[in-house]
Protein backbone atom coordinates (compact mmCIF):
# COMPACT_ATOMS: atom_id res chain seq x y z
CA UNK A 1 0.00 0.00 0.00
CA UNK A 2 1.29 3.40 -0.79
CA UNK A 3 1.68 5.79 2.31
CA UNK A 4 2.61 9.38 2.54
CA UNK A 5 4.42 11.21 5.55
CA UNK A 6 1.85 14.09 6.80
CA UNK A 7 -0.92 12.21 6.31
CA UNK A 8 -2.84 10.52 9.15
CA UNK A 9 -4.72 7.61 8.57
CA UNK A 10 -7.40 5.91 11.18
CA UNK A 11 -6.54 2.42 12.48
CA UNK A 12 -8.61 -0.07 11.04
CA UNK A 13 -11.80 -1.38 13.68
CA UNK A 14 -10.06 -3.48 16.45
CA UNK A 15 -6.17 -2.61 15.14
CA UNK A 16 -5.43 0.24 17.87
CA UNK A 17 -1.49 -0.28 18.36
CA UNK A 18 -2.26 -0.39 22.41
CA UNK A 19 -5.23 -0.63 24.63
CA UNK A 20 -4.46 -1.16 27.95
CA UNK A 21 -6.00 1.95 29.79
CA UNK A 22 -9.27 4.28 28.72
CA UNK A 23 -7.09 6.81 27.76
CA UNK A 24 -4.82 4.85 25.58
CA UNK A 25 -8.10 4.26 22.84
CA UNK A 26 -7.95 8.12 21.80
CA UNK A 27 -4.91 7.30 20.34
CA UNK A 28 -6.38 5.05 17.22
CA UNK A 29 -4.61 6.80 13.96
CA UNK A 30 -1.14 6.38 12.81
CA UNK A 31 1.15 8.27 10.86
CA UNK A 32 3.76 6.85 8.99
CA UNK A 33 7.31 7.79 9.18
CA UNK A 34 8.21 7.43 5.45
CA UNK A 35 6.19 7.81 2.63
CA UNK A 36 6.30 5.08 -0.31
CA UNK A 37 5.03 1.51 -1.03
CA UNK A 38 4.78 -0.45 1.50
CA UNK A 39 3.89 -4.09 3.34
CA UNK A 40 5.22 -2.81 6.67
CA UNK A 41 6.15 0.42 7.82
CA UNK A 42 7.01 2.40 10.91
CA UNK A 43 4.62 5.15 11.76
CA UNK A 44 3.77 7.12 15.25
CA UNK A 45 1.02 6.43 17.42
CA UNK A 46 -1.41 8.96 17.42
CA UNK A 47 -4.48 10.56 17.80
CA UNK A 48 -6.52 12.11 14.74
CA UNK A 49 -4.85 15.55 15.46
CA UNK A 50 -1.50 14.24 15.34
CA UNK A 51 -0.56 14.34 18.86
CA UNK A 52 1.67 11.49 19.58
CA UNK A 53 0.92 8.43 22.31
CA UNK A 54 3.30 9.63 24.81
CA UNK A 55 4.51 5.69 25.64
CA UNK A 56 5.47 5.54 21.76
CA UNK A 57 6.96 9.29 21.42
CA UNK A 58 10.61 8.46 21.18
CA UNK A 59 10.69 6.71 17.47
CA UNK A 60 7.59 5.26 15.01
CA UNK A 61 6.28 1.36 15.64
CA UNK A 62 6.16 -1.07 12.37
CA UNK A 63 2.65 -1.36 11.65
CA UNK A 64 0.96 -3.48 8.52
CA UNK A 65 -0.03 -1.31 6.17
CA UNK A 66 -3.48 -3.57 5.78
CA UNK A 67 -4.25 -1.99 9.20
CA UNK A 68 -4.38 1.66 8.18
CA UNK A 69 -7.69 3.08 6.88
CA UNK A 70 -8.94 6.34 5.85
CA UNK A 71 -6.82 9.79 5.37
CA UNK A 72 -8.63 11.97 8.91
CA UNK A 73 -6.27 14.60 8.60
CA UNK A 74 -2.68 15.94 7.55
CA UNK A 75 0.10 17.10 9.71
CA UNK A 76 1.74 20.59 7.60
C-alpha cells in the first residue's frame, strides 16, 4: 500500500497499536514515518490531530499497512 508522511490515517476497527488503559483508545490513527510503497512500515502512534501516544513518542512502531484506513487529517 502506498503511504505518505503528513498524512494521518485511522486504524482499522479493532487494530489500535495499544489498549491497555481508557485513555490509551484516543490514540487510534497512525502516521507513517516514510512515505512510499509499503507491506510494513514504521509510523507514530497517534491521535486524529496528530498528537503522539506519549509511551510511543521516542521513534515510530512497524505497523501493517493492511491496518491503516482512511486519510482523517494531515500534519503541515
Amino acid at each position: 500500500m502506498k503511504v505518505f508522511t503528513g498524512l494521518i490515517y485511522k486504524a482499522k476497527r479493532g487494530h489500535i497499536y495499544r489498549t491497555d488503559t481508557a485513555k490509551d483508545k484516543k490514540y487510534n490513527c497512525y502516521s507513517p514515518c516514510m512515505s512510499g510503497d509499503f507491506g510494513i512500515v514504521d509510523c507514530w502512534v497517534c491521535d486524529e490531530y496528530g498528537n503522539i501516544h506519549p509511551g510511543f513518542n521516542c521513534s515510530g512502531v512497524p505497523i501493517d499497512t493492511s491496518v491503516l484506513g482512511p486519510v482523517v487529517n494531515k500534519i503541515d
